[in-house]
Protein backbone atom coordinates (compact mmCIF):
# COMPACT_ATOMS: atom_id res chain seq x y z
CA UNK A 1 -13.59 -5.78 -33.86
CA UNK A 2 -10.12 -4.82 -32.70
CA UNK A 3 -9.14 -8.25 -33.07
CA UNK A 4 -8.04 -9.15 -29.20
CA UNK A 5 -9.63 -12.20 -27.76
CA UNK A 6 -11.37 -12.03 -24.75
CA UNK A 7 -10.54 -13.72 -21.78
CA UNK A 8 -12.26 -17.30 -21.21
CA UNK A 9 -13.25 -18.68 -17.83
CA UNK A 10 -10.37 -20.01 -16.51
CA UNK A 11 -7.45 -18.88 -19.21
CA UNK A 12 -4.88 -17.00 -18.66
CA UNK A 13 -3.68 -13.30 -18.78
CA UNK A 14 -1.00 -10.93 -18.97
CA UNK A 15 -0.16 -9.37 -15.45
CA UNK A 16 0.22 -6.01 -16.57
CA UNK A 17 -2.89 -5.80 -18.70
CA UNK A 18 -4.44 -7.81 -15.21
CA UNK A 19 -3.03 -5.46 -13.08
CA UNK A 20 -4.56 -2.08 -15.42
CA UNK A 21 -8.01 -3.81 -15.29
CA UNK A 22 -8.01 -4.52 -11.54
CA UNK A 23 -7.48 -0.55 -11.17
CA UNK A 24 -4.08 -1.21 -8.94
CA UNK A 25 -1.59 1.16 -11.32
CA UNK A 26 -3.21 4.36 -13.53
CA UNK A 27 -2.22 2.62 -16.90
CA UNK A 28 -0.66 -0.18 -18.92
CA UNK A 29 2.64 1.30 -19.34
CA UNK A 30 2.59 2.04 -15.62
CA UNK A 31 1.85 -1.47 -14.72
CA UNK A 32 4.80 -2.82 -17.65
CA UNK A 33 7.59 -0.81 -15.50
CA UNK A 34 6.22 -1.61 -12.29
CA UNK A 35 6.32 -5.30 -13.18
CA UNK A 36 10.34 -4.78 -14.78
CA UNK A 37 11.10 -2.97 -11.78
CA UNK A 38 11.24 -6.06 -9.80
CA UNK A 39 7.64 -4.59 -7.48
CA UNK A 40 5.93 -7.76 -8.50
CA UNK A 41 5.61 -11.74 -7.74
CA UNK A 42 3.29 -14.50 -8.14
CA UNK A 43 3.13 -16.80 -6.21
CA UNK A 44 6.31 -15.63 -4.29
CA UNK A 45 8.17 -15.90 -7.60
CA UNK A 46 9.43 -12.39 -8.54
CA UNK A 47 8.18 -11.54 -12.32
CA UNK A 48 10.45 -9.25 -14.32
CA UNK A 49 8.31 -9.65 -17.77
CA UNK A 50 4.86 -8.12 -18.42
CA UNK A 51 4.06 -10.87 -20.71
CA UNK A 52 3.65 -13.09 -17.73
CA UNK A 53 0.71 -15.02 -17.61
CA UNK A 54 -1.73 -14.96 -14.49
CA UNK A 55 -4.26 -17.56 -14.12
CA UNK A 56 -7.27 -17.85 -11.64
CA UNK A 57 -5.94 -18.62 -7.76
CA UNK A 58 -2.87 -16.82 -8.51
CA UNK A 59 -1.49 -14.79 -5.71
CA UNK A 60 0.13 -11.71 -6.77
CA UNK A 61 1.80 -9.47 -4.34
CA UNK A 62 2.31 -5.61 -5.28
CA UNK A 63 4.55 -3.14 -3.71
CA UNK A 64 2.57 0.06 -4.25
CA UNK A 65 4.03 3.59 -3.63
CA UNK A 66 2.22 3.66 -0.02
CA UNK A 67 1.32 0.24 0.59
CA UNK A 68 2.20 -3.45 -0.50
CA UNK A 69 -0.94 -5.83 -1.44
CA UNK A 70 -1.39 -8.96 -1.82
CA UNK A 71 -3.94 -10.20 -4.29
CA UNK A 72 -5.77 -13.47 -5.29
CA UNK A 73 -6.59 -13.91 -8.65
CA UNK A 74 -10.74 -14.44 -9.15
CA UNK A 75 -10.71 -13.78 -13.09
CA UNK A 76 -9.20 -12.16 -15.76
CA UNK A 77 -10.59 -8.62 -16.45
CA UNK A 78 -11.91 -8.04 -20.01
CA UNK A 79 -11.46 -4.04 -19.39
CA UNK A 80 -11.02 -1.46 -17.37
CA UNK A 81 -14.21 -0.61 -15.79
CA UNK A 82 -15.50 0.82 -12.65
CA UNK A 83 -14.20 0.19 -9.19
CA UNK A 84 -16.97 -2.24 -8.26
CA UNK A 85 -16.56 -4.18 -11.47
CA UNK A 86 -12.56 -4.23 -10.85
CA UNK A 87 -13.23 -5.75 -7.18
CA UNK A 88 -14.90 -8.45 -9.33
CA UNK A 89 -11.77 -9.54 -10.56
CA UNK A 90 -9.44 -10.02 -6.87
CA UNK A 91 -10.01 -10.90 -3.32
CA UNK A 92 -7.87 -8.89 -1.46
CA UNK A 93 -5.67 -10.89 1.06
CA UNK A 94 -3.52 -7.86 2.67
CA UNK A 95 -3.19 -7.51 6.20
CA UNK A 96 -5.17 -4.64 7.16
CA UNK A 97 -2.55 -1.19 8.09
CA UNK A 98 -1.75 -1.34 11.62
CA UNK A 99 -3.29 2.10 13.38
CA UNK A 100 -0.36 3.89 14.33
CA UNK A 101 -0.93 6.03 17.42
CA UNK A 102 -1.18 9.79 15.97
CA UNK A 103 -1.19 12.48 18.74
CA UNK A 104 -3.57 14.80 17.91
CA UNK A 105 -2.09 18.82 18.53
CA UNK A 106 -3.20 19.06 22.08
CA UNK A 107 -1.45 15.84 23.08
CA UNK A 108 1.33 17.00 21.16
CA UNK A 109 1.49 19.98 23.41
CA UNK A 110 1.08 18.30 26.90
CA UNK A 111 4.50 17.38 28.38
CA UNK A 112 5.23 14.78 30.95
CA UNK A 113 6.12 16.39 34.09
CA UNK A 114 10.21 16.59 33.92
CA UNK A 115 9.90 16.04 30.16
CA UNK A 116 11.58 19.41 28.03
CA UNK A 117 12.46 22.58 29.29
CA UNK A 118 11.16 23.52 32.32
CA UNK A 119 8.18 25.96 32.86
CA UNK A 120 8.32 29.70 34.39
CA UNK A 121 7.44 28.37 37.60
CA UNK A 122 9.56 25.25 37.69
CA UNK A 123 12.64 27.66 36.70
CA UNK A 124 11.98 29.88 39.46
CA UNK A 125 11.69 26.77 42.17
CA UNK A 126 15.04 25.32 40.63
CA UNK A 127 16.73 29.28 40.74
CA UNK A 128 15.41 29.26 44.65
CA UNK A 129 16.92 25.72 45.09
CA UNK A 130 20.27 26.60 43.46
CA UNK A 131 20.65 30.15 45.09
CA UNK A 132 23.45 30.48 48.10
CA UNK A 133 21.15 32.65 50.06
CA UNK A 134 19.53 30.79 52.63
């Protein structure tokens, strides 16, 4: 035995050691600075010490790299397991990523008429326009 308890129903546990076993940061030490770097609250409280204690119903909210999360708190993880066993541990209250409009290359390509430069053909109407000889 290593000589760390393991998490009872309904105790309490660290938030970086939480946030390791939930799979949201690569490692402990990851999730220590993320949580003194101000990226963390619970329960709109913003946490500056990795020895604060998360309990079940919490709501943590995350500001990842790419995304921000919110989290609720379903139990405390007893290790760092697979991704289904992680999922085990949160219910996942983040608004889903609104679809931003990506033009794909051909409607990248495809002006508005009168949009940009003009074309060959539009040049030579505008050159017939703007000529003096009638």
């Amino acid at each position: 035995m290593s000589g760390e308890t393991q998490p009872a129903t309904g105790s309490r546990q660290r938030i970086d050691k939480w946030l390791f076993f939930t799979r949201m940061v690569k490692s402990r030490s990851l999730a220590q600075s993320h949580v003194q770097s101000g990226h963390v609250r619970i329960n709109g409280a913003r946490v500056l010490q990795p020895s604060q204690m998360v309990k079940i119903g919490d709501k943590i909210e995350l500001t990842l790299e790419r995304r921000d999360v919110i989290l609720q708190v379903k139990a405390g993880g007893e290790r760092r397991g697979p991704y289904e066993e992680a999922r085990l541990l949160y219910d996942d209250l983040s608004p889903s990523p609104e679809e931003t409009a990506k033009l794909t290359p051909y409607e990248q390509a495809i002006r508005a008429a009168g949009a940009g430069r003009p074309t060959k053909k539009e040049r030579r109407a505008i050159d017939r326009l703007m000529s003096d000889d009638d």
